[in-house]
N, C-alpha and C. Protein backbone atom coordinates (compact mmCIF):
# COMPACT_ATOMS: atom_id res chain seq x y z
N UNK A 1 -11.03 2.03 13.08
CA UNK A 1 -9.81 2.16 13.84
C UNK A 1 -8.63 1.70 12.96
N UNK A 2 -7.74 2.84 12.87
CA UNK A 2 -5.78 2.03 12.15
C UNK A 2 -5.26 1.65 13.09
N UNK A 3 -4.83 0.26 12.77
CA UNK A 3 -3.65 0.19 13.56
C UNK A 3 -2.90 -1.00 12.83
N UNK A 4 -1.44 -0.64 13.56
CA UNK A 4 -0.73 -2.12 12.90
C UNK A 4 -0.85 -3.09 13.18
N UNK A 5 -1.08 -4.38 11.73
CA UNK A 5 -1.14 -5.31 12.22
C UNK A 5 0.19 -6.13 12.06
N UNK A 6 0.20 -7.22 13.30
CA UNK A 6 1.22 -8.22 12.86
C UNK A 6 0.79 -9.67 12.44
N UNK A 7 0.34 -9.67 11.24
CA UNK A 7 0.06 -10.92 11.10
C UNK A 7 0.16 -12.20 11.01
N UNK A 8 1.48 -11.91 11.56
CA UNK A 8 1.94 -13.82 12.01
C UNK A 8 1.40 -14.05 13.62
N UNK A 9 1.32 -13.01 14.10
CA UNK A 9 1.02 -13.31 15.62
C UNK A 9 -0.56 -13.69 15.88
N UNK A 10 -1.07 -13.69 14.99
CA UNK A 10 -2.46 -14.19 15.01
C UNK A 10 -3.24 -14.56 13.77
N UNK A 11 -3.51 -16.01 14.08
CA UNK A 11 -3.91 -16.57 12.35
C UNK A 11 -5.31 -15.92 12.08
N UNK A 12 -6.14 -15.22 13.08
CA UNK A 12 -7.41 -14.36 12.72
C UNK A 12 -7.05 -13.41 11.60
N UNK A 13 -6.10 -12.82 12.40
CA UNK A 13 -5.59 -11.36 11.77
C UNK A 13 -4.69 -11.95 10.02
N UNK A 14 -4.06 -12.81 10.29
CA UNK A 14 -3.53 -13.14 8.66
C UNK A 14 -4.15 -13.91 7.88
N UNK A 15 -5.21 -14.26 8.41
CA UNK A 15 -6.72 -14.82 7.73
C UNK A 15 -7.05 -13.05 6.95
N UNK A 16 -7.71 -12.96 8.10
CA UNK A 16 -8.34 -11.62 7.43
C UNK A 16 -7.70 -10.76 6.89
N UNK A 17 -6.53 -10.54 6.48
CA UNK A 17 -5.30 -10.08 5.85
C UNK A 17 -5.16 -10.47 4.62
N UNK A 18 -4.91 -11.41 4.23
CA UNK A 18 -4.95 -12.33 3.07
C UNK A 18 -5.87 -12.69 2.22
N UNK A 19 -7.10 -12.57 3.07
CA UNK A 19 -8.24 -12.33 2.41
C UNK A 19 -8.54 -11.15 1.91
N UNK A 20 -8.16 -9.83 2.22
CA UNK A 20 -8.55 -8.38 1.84
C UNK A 20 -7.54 -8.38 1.06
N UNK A 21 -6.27 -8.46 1.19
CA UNK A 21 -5.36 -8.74 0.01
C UNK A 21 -6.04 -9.24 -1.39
N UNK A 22 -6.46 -10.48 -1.40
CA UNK A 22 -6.79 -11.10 -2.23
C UNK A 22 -8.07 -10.39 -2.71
N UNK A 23 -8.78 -10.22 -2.08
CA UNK A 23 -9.89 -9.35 -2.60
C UNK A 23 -9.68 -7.95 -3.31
N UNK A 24 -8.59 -6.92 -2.49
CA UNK A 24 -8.48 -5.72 -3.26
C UNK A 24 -7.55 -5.89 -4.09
N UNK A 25 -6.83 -6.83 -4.17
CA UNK A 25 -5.53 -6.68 -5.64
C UNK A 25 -6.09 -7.46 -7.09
N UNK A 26 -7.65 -8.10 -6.14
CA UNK A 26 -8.23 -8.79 -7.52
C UNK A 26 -9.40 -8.17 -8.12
N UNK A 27 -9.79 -6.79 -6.98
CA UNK A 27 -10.84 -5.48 -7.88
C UNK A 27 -10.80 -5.39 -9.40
N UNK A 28 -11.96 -5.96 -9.85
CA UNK A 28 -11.75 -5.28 -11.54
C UNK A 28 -11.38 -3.31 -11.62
N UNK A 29 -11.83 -2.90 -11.04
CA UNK A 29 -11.27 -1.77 -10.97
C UNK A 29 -10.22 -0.84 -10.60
N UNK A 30 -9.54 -1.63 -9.72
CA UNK A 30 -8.59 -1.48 -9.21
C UNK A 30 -7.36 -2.35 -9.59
N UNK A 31 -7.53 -3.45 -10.19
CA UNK A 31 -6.38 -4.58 -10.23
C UNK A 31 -5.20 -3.75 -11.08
N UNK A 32 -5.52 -3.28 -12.03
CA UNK A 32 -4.62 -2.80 -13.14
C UNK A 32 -3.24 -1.84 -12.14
N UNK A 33 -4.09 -1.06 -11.35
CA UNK A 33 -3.03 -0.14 -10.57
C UNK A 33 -2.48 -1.00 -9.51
N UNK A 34 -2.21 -2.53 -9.35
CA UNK A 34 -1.51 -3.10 -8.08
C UNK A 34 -0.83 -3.65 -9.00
N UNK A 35 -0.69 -4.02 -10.30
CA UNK A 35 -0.22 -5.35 -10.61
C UNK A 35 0.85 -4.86 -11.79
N UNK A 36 1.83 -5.13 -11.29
CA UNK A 36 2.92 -5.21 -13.20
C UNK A 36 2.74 -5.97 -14.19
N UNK A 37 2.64 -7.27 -14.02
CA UNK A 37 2.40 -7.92 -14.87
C UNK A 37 1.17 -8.41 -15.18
N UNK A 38 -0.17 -7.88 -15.08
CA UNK A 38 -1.43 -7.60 -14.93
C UNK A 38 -1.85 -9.22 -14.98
N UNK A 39 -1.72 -10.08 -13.99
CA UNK A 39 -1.54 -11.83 -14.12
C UNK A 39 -2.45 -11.56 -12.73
N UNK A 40 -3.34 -11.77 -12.35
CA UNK A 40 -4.37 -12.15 -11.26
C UNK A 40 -3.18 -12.34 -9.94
N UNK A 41 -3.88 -12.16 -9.22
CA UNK A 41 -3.14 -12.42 -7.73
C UNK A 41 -3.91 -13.97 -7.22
N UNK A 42 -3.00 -14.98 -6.89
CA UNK A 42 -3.65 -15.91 -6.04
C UNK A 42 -3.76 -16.12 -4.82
N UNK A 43 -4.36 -16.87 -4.04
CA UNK A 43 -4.99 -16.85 -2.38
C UNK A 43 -3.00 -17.68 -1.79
N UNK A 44 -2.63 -18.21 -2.59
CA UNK A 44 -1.23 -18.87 -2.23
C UNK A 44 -0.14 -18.18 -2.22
N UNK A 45 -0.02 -17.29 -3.14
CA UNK A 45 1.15 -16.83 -3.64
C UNK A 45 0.80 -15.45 -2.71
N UNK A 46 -0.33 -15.13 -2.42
CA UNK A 46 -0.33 -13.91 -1.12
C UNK A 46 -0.27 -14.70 0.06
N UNK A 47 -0.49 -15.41 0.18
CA UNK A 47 -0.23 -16.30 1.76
C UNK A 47 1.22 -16.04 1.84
N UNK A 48 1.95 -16.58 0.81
CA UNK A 48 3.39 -16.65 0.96
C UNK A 48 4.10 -15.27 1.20
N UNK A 49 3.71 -14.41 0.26
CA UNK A 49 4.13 -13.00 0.41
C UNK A 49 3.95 -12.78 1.79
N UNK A 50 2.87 -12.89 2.52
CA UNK A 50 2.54 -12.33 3.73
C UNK A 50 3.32 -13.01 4.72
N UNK A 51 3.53 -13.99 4.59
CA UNK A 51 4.44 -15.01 5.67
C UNK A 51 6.05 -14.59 5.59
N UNK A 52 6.40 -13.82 4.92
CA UNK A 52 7.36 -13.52 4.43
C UNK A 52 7.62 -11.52 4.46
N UNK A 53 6.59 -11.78 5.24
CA UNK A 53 6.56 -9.82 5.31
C UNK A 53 7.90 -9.30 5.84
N UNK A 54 8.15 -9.73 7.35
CA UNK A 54 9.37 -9.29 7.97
C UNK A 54 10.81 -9.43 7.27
N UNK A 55 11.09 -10.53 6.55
CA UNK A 55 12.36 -10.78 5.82
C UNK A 55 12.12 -9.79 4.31
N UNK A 56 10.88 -9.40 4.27
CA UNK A 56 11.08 -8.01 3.00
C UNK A 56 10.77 -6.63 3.45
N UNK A 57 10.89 -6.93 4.39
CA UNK A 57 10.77 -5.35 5.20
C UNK A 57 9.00 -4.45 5.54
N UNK A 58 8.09 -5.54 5.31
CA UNK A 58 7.07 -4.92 4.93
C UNK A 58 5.94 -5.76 6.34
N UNK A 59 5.57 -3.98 6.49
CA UNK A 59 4.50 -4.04 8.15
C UNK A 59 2.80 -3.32 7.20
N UNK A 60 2.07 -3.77 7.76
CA UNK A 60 0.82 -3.27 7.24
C UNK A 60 -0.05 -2.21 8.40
N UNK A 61 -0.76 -1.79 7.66
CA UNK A 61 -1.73 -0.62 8.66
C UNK A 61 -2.95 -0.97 8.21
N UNK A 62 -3.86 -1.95 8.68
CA UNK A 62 -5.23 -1.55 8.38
C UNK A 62 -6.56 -0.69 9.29
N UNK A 63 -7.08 -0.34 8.29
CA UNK A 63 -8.62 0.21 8.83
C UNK A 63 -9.58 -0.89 9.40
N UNK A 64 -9.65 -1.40 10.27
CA UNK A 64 -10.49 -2.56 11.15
C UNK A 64 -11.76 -1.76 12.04
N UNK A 65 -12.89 -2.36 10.91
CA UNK A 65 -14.13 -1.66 11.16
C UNK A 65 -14.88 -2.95 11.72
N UNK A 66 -15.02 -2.86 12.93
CA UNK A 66 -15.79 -3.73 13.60
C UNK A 66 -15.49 -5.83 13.16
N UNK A 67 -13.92 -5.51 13.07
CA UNK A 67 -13.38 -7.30 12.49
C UNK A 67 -13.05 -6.96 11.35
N UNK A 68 -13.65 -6.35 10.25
CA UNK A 68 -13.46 -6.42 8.85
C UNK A 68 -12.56 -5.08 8.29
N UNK A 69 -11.50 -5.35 7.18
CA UNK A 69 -10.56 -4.67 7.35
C UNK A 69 -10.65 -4.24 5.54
N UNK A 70 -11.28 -2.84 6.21
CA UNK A 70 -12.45 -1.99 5.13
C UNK A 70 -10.82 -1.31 3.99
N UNK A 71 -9.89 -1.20 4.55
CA UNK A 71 -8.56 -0.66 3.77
C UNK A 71 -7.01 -1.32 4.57
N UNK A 72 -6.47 -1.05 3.10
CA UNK A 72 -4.88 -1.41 4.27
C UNK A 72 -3.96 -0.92 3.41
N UNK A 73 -2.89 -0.39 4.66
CA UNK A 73 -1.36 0.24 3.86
C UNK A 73 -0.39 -0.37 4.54
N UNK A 74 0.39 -0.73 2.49
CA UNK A 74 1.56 -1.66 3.47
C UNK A 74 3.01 -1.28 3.31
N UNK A 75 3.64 -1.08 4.17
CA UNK A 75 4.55 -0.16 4.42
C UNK A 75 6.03 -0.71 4.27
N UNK A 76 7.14 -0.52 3.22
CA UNK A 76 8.47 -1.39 3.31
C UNK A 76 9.14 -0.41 3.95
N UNK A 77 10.03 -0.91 4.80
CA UNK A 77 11.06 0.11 5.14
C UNK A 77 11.88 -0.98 5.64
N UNK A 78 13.38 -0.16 5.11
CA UNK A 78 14.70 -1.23 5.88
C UNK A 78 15.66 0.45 6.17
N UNK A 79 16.42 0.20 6.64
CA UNK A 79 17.17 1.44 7.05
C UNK A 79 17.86 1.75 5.66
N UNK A 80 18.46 1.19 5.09
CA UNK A 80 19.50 1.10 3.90
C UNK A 80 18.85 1.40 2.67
N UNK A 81 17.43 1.43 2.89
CA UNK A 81 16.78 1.68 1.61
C UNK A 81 15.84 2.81 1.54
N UNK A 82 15.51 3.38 2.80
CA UNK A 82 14.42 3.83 3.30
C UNK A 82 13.05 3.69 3.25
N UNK A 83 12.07 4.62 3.87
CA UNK A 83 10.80 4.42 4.09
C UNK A 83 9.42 4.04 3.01
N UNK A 84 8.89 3.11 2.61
CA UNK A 84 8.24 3.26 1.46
C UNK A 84 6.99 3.36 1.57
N UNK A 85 5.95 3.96 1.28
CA UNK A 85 4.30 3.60 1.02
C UNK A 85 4.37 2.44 -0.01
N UNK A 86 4.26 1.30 0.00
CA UNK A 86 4.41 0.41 -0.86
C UNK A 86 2.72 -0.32 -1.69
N UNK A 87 1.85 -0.19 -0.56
CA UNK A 87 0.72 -0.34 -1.59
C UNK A 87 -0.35 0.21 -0.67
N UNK A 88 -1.78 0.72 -1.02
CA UNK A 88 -2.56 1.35 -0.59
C UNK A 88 -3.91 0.83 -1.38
N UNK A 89 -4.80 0.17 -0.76
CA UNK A 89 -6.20 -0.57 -0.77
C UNK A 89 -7.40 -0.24 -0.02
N UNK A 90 -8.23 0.18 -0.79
CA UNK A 90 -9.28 0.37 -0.14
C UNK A 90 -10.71 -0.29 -0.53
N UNK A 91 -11.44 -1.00 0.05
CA UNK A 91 -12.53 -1.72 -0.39
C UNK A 91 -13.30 -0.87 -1.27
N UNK A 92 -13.88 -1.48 -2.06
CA UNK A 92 -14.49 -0.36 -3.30
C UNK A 92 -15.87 -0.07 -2.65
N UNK A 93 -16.65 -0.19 -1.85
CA UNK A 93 -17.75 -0.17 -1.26
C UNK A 93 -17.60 1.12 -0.43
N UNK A 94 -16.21 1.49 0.06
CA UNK A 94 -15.53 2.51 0.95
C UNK A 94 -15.19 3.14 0.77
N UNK A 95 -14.76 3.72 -1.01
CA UNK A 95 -13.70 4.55 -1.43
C UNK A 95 -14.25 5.87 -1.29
N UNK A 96 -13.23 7.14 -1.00
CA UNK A 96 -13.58 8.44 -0.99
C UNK A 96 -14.45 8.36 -0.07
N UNK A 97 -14.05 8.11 1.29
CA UNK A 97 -14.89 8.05 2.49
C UNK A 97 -13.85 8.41 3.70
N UNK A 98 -12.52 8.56 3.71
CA UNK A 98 -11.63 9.59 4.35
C UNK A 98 -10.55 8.02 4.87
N UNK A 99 -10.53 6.60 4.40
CA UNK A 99 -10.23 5.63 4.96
C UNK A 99 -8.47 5.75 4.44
N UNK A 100 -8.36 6.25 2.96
CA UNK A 100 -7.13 5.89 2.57
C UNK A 100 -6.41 7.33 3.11
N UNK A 101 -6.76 8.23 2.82
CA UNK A 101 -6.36 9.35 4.32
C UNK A 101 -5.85 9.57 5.25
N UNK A 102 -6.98 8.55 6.27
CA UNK A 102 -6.49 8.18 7.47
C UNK A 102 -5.02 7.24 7.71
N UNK A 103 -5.10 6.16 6.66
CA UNK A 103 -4.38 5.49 6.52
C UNK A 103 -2.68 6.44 6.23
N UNK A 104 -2.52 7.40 5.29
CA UNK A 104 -1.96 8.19 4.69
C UNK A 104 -1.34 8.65 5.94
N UNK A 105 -2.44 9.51 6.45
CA UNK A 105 -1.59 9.57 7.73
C UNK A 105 -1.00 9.38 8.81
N UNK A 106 -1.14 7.95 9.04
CA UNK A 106 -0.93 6.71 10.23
C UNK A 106 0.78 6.70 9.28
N UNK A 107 0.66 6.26 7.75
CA UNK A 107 1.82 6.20 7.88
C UNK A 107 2.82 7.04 8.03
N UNK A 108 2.96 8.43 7.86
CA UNK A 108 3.27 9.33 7.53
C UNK A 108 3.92 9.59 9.05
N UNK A 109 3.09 9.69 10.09
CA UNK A 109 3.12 9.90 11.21
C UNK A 109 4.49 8.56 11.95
N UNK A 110 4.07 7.39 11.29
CA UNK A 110 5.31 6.00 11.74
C UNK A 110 6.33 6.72 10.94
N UNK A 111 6.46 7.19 9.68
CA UNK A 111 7.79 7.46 9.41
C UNK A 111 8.31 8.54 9.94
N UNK A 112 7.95 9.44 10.45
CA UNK A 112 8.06 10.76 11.38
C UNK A 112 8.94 10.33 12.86
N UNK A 113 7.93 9.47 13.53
CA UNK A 113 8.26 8.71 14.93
C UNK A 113 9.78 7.80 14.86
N UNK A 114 9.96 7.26 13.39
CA UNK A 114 11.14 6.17 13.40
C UNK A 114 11.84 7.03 12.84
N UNK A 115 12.05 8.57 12.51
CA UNK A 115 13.10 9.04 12.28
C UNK A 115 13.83 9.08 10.91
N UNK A 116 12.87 8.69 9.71
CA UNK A 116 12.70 8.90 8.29
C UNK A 116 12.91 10.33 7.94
N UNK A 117 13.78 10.65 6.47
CA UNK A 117 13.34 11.64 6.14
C UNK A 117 12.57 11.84 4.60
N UNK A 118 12.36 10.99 4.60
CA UNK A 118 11.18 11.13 3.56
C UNK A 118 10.46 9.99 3.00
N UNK A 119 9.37 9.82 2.32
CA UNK A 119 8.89 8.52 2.21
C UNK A 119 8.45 8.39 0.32
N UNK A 120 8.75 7.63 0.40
CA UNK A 120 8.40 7.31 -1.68
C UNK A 120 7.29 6.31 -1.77
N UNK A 121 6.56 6.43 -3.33
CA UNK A 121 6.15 5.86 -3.35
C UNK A 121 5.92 5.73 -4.97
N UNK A 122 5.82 4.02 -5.38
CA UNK A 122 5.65 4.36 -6.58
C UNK A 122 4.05 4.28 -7.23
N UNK A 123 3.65 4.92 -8.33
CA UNK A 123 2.27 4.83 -8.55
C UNK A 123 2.07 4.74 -10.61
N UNK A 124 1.05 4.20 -11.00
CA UNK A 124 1.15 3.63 -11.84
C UNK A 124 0.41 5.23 -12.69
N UNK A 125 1.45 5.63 -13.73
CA UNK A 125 0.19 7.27 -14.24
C UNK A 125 -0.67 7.28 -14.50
N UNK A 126 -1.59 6.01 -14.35
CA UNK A 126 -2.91 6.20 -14.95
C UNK A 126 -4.32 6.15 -13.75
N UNK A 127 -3.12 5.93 -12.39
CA UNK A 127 -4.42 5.77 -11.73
C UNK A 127 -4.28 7.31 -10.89
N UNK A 128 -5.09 7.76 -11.33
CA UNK A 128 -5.03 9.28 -11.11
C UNK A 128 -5.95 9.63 -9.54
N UNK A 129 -6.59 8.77 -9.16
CA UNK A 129 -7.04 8.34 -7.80
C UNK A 129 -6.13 8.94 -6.87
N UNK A 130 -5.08 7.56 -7.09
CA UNK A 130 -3.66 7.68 -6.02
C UNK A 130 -2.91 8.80 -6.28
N UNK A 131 -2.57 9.56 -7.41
CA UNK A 131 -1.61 10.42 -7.95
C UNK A 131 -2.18 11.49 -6.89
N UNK A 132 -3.57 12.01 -7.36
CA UNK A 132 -4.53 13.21 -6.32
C UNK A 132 -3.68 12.89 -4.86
N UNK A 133 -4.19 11.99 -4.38
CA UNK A 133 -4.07 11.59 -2.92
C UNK A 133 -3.07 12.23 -2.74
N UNK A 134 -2.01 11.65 -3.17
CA UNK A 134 -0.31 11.94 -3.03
C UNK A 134 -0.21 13.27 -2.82
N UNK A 135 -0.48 13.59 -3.77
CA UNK A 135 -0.04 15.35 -4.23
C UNK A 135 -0.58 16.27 -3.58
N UNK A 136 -1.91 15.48 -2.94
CA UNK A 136 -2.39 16.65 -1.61
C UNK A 136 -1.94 16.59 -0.84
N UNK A 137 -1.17 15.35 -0.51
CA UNK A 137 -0.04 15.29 0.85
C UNK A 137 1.29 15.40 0.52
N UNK A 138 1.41 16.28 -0.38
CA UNK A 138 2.83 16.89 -0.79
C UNK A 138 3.75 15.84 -0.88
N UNK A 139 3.19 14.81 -1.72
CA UNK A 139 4.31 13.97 -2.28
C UNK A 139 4.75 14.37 -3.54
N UNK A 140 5.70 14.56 -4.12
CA UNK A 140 6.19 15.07 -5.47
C UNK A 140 6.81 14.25 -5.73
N UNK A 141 6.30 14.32 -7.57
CA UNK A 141 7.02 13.60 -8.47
C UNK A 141 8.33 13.27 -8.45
N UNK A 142 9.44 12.36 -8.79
CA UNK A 142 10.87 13.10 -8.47
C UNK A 142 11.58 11.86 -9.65
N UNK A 143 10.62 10.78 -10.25
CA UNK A 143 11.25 10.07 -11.01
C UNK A 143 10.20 9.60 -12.30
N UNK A 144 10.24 9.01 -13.08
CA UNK A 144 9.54 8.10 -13.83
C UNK A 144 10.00 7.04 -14.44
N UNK A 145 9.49 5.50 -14.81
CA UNK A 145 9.96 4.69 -14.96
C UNK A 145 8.80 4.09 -16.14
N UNK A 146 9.47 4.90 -17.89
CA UNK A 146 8.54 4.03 -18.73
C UNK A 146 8.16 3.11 -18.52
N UNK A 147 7.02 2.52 -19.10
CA UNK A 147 6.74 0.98 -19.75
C UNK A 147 7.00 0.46 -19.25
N UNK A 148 6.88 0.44 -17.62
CA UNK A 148 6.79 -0.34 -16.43
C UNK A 148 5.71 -1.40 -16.13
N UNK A 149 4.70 -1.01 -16.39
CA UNK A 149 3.47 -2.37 -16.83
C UNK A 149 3.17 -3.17 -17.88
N UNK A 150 2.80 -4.37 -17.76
CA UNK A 150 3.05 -5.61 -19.16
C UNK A 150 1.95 -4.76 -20.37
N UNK A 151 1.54 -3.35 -19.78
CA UNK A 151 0.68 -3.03 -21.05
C UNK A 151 1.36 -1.57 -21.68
N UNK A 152 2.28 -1.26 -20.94
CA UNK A 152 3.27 -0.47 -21.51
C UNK A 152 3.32 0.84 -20.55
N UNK A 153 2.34 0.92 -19.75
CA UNK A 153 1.63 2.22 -18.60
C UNK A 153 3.34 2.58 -17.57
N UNK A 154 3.58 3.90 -17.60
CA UNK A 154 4.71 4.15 -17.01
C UNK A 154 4.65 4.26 -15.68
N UNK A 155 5.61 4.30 -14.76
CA UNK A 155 5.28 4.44 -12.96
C UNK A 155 6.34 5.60 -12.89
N UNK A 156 5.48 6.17 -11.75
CA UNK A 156 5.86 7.46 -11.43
C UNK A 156 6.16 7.35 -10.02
N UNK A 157 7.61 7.45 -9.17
CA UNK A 157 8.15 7.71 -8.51
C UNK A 157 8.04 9.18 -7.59
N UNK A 158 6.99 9.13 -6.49
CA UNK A 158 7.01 10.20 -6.10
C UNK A 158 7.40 10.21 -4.81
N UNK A 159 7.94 11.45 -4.08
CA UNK A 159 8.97 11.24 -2.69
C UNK A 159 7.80 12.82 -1.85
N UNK A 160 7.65 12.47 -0.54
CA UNK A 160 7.42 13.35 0.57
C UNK A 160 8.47 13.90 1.03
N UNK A 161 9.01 14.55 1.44
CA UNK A 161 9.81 15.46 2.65
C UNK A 161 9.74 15.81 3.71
N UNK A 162 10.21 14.84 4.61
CA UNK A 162 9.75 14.91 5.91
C UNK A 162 10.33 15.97 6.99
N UNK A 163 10.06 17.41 7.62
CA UNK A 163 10.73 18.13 8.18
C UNK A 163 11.15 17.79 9.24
């Protein structure tokens, strides 16, 4: 099941939040595509981020499979800046199983409902995973930003069009 969570309203839910955080941004396989400055994520410094979601504009969507929260998308949006896909996680035990998808389209569907017209997102060029995803849901390229990671890897700025 997706749905949004609010994780200050329940220390279960920002338990288990913080913990999947910490777990998928610290994937050996995955870490490289969450991180700029490729420096480990800690259990503190995501506590804080997360406690701090609403004053940066950022709501999450997870996949909650029976308590355990198998993926999550976390979503910035302020009016002045617009709508963002800001990060997208999926447990590696789960991947290519229709979770980040679903997710894809939970958000897609909130930026539709709140009256967005288009949604960005940035993605690192090497993780060609996320790039696929995107591009099947007609997100297009529309920027790039060299040597954006501490290992020199460029990010690619891609935008949806919302009709």
């Amino acid at each position: 099941m997706i749905r949004l969570l609010q994780p200050l309203d329940n220390k279960s839910n920002f338990d288990k939040l913080t913990d999947s955080l910490h777990r998928f941004l610290n994937e050996q396989e995955s870490f490289k595509f969450l991180s700029y400055s490729l420096i480990k994520f800690d259990k503190r410094t995501i506590e804080e981020l997360t406690r701090q979601h609403k004053e940066n504009g950022i709501d999450y969507l997870v996949y909650d499979k029976e308590g355990v929260f198998l993926g999550l998308l976390a979503i910035k949006r302020k009016q002045s800046q617009g709508f963002e896909l800001f990060l997208l996680a999926v447990d590696k035990n789960n991947q290519k199983t229709g979770i980040g998808q679903g997710l894809i389209n939970e958000c897609i569907s909130l930026a539709v409902t709140e009256g967005y017209k288009c949604i960005d997102s940035f993605v690192f060029a090497d993780n060609k995973n996320m790039l696929r995803l995107l591009i099947k849901n007609d997100f297009r390229p529309i920027d790039i930003q060299y040597h954006a990671r501490a290992d020199g890897m460029d990010l690619v700025k891609l935008r949806k069009y919302i009709k």
